[in-house]
PDB file of N, CA and C in Angstrom:
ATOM      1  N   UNK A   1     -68.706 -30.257  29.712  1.00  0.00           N
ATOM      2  CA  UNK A   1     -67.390 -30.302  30.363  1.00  0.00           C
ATOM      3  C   UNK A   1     -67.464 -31.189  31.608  1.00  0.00           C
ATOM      4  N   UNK A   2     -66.613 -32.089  31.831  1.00  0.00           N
ATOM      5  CA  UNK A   2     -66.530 -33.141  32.781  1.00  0.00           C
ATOM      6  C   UNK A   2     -66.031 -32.682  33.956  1.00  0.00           C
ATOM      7  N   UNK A   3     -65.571 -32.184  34.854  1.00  0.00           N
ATOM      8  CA  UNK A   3     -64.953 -31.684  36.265  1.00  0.00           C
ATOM      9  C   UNK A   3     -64.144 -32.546  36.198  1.00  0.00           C
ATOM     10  N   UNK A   4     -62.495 -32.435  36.760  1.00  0.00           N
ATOM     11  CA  UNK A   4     -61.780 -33.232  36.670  1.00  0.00           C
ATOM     12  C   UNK A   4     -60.714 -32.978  38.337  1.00  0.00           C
ATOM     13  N   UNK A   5     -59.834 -34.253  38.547  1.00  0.00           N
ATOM     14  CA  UNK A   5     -59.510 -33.729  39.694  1.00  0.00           C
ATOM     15  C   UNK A   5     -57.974 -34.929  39.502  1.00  0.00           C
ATOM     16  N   UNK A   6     -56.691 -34.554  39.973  1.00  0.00           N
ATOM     17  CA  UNK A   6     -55.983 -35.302  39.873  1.00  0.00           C
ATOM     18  C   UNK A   6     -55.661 -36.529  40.755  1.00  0.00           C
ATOM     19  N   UNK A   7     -55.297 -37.322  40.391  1.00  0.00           N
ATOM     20  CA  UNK A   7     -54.717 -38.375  41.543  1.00  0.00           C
ATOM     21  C   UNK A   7     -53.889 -37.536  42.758  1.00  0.00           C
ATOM     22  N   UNK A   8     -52.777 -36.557  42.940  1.00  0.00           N
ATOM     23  CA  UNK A   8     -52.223 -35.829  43.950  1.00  0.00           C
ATOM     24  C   UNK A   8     -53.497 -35.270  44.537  1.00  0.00           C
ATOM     25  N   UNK A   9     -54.747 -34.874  44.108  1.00  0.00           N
ATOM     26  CA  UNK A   9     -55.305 -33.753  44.646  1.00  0.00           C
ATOM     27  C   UNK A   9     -56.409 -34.743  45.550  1.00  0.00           C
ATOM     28  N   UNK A  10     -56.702 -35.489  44.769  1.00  0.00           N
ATOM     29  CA  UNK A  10     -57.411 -36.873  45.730  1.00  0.00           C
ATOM     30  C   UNK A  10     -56.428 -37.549  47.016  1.00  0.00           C
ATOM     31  N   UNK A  11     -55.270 -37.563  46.422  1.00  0.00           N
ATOM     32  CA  UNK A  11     -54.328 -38.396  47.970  1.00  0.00           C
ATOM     33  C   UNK A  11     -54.441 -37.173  48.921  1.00  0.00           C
ATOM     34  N   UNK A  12     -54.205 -36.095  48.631  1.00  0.00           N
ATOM     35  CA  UNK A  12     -54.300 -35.055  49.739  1.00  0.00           C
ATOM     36  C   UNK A  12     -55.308 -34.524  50.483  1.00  0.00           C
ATOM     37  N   UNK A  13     -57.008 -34.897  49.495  1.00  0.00           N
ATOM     38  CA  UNK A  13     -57.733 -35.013  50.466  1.00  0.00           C
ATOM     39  C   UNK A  13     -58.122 -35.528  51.057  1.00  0.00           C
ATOM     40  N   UNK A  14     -57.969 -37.292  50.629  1.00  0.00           N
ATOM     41  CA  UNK A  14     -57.762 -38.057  51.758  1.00  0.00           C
ATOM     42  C   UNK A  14     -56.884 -37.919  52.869  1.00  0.00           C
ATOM     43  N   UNK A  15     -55.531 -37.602  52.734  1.00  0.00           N
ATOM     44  CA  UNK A  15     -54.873 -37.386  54.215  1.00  0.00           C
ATOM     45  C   UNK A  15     -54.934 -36.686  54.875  1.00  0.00           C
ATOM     46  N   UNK A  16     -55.459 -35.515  54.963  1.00  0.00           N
ATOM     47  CA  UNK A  16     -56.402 -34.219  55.116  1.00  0.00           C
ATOM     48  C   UNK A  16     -57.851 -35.043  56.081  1.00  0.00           C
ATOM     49  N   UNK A  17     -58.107 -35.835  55.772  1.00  0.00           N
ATOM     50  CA  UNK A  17     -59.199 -36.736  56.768  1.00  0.00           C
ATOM     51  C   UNK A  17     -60.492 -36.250  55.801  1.00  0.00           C
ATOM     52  N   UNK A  18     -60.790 -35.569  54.431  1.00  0.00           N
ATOM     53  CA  UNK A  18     -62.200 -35.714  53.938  1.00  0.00           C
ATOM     54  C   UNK A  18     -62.317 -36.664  53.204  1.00  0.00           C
ATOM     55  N   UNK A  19     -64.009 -36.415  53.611  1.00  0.00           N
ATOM     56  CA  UNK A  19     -64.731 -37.868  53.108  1.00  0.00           C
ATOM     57  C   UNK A  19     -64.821 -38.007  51.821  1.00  0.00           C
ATOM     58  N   UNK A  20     -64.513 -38.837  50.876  1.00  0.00           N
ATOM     59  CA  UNK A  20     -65.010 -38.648  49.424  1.00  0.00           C
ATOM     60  C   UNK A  20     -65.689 -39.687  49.002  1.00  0.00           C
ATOM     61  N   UNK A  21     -66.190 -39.634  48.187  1.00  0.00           N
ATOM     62  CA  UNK A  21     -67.069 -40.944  47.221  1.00  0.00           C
ATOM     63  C   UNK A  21     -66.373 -41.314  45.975  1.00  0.00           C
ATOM     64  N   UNK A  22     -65.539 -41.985  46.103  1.00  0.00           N
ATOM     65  CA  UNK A  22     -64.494 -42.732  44.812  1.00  0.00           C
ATOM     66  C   UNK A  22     -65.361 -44.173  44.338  1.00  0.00           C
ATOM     67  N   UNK A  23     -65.638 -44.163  42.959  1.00  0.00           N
ATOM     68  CA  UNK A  23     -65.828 -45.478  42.627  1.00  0.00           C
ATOM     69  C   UNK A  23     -64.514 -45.657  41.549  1.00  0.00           C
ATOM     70  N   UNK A  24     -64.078 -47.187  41.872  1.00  0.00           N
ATOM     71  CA  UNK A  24     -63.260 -47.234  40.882  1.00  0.00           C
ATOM     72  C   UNK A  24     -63.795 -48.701  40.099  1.00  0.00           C
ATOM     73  N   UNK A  25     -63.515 -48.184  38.306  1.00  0.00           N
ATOM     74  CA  UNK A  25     -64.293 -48.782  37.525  1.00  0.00           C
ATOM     75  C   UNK A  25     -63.686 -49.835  36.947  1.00  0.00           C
ATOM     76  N   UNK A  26     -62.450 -50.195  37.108  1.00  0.00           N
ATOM     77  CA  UNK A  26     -62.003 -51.170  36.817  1.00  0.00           C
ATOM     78  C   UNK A  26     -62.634 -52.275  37.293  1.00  0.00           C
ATOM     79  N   UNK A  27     -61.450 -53.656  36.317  1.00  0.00           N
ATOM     80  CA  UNK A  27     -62.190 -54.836  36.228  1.00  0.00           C
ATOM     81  C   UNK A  27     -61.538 -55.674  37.186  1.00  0.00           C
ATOM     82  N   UNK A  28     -62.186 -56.772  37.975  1.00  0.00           N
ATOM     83  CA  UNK A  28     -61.830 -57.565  39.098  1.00  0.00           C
ATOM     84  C   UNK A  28     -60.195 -58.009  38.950  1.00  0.00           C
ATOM     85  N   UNK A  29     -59.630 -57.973  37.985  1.00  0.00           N
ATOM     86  CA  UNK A  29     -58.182 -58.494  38.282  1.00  0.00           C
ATOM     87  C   UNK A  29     -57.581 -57.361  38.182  1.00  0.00           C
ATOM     88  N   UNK A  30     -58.062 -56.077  37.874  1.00  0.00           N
ATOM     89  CA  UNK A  30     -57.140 -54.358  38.022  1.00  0.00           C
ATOM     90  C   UNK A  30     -56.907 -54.401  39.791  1.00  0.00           C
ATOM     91  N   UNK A  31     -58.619 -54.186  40.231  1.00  0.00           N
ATOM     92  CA  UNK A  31     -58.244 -53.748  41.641  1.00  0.00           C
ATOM     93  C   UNK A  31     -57.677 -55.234  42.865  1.00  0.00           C
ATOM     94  N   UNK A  32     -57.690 -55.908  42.020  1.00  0.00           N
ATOM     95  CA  UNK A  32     -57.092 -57.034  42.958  1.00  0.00           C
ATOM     96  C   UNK A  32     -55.640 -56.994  43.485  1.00  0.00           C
ATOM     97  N   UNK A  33     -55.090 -55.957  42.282  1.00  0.00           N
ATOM     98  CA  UNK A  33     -53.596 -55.272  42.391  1.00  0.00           C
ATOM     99  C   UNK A  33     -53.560 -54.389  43.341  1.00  0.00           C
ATOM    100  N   UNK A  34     -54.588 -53.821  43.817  1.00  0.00           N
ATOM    101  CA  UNK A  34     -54.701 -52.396  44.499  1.00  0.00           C
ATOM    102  C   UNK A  34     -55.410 -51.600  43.953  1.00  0.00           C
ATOM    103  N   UNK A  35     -56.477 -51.302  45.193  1.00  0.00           N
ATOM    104  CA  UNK A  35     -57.091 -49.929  44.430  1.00  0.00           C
ATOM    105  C   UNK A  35     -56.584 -49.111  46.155  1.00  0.00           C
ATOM    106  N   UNK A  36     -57.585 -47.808  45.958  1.00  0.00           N
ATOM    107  CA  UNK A  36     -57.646 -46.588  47.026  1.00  0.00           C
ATOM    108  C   UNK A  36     -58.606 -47.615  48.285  1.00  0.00           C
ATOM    109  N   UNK A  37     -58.235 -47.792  49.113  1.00  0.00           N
ATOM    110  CA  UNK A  37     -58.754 -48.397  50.016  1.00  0.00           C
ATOM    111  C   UNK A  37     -60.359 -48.104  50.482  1.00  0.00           C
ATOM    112  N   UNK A  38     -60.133 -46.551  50.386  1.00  0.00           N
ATOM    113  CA  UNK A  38     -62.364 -46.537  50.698  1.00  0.00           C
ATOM    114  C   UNK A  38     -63.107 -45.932  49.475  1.00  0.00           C
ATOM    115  N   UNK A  39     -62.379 -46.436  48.401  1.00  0.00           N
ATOM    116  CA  UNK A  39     -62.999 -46.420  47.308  1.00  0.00           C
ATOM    117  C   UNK A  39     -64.236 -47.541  46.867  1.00  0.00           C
ATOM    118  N   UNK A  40     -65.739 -47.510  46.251  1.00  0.00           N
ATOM    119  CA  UNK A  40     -66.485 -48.669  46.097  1.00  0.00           C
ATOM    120  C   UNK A  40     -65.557 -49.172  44.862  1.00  0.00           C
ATOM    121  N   UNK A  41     -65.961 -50.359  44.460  1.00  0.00           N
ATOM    122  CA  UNK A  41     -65.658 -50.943  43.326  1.00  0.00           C
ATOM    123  C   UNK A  41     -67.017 -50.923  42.401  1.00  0.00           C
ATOM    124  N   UNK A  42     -66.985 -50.842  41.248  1.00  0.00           N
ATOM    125  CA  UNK A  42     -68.345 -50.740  40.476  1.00  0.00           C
ATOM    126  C   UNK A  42     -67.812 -51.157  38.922  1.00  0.00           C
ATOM    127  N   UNK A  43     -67.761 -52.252  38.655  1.00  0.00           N
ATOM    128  CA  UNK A  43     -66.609 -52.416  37.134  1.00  0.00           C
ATOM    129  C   UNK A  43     -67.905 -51.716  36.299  1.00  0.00           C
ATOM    130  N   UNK A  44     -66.959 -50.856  35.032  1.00  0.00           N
ATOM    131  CA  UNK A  44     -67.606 -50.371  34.557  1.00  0.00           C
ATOM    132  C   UNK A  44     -68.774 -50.490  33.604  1.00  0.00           C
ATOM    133  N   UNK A  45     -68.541 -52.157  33.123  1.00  0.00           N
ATOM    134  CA  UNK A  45     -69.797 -52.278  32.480  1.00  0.00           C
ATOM    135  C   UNK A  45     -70.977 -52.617  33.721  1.00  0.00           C
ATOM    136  N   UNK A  46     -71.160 -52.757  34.282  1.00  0.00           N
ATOM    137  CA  UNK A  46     -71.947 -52.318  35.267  1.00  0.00           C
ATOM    138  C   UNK A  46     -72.639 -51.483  35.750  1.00  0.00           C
ATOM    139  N   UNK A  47     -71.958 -50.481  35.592  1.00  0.00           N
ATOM    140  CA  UNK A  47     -72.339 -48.943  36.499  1.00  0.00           C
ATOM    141  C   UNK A  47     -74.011 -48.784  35.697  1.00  0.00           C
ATOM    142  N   UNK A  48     -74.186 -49.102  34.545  1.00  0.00           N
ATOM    143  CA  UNK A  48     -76.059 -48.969  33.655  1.00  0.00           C
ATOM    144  C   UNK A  48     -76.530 -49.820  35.029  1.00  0.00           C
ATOM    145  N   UNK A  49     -76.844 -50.711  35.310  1.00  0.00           N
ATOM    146  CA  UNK A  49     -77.528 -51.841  36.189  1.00  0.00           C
ATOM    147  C   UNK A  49     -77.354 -51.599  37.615  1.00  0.00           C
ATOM    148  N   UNK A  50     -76.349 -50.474  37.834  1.00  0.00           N
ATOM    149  CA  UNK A  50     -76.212 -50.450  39.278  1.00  0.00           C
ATOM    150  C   UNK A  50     -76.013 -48.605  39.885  1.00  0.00           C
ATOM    151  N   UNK A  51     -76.841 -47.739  38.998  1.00  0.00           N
ATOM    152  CA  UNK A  51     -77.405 -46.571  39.609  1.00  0.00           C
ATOM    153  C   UNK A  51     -78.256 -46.661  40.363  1.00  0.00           C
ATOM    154  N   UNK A  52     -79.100 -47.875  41.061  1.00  0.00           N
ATOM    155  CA  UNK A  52     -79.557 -47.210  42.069  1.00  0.00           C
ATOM    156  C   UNK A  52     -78.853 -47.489  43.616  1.00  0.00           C
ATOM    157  N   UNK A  53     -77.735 -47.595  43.271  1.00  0.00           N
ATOM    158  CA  UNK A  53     -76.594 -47.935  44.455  1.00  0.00           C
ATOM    159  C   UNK A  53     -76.275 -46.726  45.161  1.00  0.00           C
ATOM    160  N   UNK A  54     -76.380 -45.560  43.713  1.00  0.00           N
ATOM    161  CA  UNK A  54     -75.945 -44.251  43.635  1.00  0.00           C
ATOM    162  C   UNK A  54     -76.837 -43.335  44.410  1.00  0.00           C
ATOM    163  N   UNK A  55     -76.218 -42.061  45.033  1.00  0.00           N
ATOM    164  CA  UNK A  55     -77.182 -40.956  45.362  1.00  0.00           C
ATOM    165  C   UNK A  55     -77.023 -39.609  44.497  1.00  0.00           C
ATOM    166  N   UNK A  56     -78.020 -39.439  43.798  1.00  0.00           N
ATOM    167  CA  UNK A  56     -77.859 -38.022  42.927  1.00  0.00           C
ATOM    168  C   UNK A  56     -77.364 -36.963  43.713  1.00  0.00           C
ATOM    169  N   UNK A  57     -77.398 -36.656  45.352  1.00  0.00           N
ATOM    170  CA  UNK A  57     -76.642 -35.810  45.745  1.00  0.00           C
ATOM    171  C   UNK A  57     -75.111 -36.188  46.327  1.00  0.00           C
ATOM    172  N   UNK A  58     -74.697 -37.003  45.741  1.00  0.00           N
ATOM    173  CA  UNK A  58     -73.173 -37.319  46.523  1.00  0.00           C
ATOM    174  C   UNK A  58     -72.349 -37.056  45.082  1.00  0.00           C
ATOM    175  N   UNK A  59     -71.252 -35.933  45.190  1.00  0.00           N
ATOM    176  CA  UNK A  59     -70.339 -35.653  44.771  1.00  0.00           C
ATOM    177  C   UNK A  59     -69.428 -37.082  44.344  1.00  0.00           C
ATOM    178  N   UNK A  60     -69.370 -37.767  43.386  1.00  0.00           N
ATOM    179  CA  UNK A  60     -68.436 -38.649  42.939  1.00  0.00           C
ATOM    180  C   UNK A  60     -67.487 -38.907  42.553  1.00  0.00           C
ATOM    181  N   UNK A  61     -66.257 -39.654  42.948  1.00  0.00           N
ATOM    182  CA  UNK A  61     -65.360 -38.987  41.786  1.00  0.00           C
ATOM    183  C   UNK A  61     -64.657 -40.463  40.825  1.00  0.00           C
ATOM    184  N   UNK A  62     -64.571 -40.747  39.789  1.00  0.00           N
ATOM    185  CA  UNK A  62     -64.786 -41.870  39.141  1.00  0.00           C
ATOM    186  C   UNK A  62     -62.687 -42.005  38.579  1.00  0.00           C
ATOM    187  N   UNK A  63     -62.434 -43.092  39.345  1.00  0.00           N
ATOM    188  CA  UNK A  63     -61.540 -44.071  38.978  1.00  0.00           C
ATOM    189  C   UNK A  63     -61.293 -45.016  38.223  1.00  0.00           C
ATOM    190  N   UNK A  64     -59.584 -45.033  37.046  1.00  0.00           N
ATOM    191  CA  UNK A  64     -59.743 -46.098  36.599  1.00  0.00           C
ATOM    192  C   UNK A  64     -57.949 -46.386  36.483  1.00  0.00           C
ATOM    193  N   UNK A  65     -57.793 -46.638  35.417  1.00  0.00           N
ATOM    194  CA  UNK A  65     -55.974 -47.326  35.074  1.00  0.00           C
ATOM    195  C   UNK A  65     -55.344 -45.429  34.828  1.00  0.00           C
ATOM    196  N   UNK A  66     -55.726 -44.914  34.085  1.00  0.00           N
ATOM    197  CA  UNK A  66     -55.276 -44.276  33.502  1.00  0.00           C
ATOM    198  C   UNK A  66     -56.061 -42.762  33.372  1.00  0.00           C
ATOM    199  N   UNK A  67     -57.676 -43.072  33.264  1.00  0.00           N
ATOM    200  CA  UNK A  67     -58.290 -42.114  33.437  1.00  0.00           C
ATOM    201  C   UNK A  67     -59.321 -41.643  32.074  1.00  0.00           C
ATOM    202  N   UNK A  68     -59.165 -42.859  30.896  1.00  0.00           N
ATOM    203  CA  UNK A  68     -60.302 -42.653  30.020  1.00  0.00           C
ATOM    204  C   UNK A  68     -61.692 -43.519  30.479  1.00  0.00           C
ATOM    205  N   UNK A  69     -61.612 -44.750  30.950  1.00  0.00           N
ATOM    206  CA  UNK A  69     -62.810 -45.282  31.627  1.00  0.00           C
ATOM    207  C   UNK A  69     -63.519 -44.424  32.233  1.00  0.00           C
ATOM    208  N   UNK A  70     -62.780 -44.158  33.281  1.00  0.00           N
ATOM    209  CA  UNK A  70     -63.577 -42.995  34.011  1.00  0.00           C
ATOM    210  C   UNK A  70     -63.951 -41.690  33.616  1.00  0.00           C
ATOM    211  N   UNK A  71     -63.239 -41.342  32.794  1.00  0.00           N
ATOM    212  CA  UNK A  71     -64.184 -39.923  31.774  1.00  0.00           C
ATOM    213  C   UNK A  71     -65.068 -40.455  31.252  1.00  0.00           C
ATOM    214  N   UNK A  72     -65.430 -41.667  30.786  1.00  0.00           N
ATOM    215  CA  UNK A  72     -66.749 -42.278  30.315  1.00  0.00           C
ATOM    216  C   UNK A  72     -67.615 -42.396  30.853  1.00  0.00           C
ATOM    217  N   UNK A  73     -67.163 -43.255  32.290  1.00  0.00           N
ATOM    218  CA  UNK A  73     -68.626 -43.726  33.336  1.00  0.00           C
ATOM    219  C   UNK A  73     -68.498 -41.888  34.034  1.00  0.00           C
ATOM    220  N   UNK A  74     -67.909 -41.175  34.197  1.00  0.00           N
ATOM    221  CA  UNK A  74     -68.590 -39.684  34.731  1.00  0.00           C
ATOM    222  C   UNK A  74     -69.231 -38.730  33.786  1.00  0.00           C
ATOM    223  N   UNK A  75     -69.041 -38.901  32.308  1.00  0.00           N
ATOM    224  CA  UNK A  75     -70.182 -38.706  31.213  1.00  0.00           C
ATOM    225  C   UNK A  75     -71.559 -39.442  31.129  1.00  0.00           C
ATOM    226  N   UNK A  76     -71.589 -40.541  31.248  1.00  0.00           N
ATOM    227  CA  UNK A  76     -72.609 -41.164  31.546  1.00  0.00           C
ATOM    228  C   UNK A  76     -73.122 -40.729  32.816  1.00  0.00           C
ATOM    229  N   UNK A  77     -72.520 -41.046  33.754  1.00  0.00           N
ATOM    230  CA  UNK A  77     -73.473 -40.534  35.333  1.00  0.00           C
ATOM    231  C   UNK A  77     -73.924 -38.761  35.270  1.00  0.00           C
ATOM    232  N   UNK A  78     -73.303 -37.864  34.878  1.00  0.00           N
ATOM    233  CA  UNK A  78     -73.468 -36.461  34.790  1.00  0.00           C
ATOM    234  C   UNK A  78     -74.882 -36.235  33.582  1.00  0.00           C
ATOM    235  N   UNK A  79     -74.790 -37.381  32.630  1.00  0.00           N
ATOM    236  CA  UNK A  79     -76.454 -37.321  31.735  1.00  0.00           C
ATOM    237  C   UNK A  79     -77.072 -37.598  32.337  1.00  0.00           C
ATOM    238  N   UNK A  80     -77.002 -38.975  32.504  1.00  0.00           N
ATOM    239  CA  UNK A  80     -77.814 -39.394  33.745  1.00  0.00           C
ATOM    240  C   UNK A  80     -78.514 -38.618  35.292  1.00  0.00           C
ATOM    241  N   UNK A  81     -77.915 -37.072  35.754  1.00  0.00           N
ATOM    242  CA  UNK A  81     -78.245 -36.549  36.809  1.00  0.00           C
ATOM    243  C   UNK A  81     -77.680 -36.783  37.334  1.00  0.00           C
ATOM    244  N   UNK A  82     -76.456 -37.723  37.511  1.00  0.00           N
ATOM    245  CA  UNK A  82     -75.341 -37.153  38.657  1.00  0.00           C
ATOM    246  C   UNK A  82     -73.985 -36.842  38.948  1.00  0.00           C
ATOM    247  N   UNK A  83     -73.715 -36.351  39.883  1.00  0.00           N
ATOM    248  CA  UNK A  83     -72.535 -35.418  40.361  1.00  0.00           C
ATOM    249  C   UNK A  83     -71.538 -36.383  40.173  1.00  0.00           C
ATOM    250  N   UNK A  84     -70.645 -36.174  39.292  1.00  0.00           N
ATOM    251  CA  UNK A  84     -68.990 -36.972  38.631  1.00  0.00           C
ATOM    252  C   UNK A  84     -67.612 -36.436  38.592  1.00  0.00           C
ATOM    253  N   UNK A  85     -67.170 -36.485  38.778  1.00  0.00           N
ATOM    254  CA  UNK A  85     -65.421 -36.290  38.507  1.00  0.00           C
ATOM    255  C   UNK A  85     -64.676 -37.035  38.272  1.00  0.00           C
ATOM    256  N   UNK A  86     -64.032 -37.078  36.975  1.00  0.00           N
ATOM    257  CA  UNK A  86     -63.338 -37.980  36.434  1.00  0.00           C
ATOM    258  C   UNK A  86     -61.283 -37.815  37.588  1.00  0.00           C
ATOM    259  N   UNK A  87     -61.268 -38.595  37.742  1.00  0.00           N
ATOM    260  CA  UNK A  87     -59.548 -38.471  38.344  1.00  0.00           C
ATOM    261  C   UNK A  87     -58.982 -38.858  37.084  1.00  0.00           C
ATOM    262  N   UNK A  88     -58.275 -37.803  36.915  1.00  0.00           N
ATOM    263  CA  UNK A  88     -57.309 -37.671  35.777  1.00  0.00           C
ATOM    264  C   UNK A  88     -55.969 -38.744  35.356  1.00  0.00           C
ATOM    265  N   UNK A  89     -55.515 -39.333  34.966  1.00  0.00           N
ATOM    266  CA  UNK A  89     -54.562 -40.071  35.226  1.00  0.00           C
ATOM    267  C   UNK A  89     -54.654 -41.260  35.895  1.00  0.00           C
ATOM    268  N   UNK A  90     -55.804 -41.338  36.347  1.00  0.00           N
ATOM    269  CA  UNK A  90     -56.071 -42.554  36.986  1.00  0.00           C
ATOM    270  C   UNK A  90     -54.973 -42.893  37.859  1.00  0.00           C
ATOM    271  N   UNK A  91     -55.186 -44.640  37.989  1.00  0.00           N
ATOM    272  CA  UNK A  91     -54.735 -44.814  39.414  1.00  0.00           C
ATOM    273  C   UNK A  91     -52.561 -44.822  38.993  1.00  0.00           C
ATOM    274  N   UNK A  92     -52.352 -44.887  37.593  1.00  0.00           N
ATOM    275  CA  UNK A  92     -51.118 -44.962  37.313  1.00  0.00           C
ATOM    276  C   UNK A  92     -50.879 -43.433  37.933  1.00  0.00           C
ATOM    277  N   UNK A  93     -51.438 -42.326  37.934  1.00  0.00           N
ATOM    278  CA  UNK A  93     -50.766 -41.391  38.791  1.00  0.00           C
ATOM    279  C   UNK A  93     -51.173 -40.911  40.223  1.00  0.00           C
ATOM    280  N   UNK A  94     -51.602 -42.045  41.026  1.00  0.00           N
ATOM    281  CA  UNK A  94     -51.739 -41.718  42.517  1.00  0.00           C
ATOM    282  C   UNK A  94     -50.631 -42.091  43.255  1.00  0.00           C
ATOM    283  N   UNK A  95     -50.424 -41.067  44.091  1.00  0.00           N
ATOM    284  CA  UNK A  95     -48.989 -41.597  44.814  1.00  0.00           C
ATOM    285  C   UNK A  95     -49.427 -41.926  46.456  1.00  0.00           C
ATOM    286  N   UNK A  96     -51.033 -42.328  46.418  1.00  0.00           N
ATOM    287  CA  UNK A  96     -51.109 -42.713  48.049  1.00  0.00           C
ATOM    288  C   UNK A  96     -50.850 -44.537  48.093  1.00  0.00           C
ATOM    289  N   UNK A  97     -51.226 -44.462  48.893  1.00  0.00           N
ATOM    290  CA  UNK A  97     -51.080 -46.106  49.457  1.00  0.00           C
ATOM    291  C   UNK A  97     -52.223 -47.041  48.606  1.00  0.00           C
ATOM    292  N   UNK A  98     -52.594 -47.963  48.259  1.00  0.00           N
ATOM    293  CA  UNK A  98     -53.578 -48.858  47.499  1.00  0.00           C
ATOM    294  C   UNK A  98     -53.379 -50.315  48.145  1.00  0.00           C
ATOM    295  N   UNK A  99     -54.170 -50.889  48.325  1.00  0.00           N
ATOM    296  CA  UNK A  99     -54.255 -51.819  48.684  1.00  0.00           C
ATOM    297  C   UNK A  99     -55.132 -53.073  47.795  1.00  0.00           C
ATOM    298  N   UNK A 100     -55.287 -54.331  47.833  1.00  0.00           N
ATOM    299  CA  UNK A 100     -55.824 -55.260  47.005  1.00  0.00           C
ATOM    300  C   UNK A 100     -57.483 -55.028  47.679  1.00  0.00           C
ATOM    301  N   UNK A 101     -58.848 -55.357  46.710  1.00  0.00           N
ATOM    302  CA  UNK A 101     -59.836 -55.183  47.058  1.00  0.00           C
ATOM    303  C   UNK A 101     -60.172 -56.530  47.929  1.00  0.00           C
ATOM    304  N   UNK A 102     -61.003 -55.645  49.298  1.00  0.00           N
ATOM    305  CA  UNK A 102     -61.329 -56.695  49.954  1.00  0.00           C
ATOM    306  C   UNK A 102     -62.201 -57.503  49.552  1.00  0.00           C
TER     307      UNK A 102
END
């Protein structure tokens, strides 16, 4: 079972002031539209080549369009040994602010 968490429940803990660890897995012309501003970027064919970016103890929570990418790359990271949460709905249901990746 994957842990899951919604786009509302993520904007609110960001405005709330906690810290989270968002990667979002989309591809360079998704977040160029906007992603979550202190989210990393990590496109998802990537994420194999770039676990050791990762810390097995940081709570993650994995971003994408819609929210099947990211049930993938947080299946993969959770075999792999680490802590994932897929955001449900991805970024089509966040209602915070997004901005283009710097």
């Amino acid at each position: 079972m994957i842990p899951t968490i919604t786009g509302e429940e993520v904007h609110e803990k960001l405005q709330k002031g906690e810290q989270l660890s968002l990667i979002d897995v989309r591809e360079e012309e998704e977040v160029a539209e906007g992603m979550i501003p202190v989210a990393d970027h990590i496109v998802m064919g990537t994420i194999p080549d770039s676990l050791d970016r990762l810390n097995k103890d940081t709570d993650y929570i994995i971003v994408c369009r819609s929210g099947a990418r990211s049930e993938n790359v947080s299946r993969f990271l959770i075999e792999n040994g680490y802590k994932a949460t897929n955001m449900t709905g991805g970024m089509m249901n966040y209602p915070g602010e997004t901005a283009p990746k710097q």
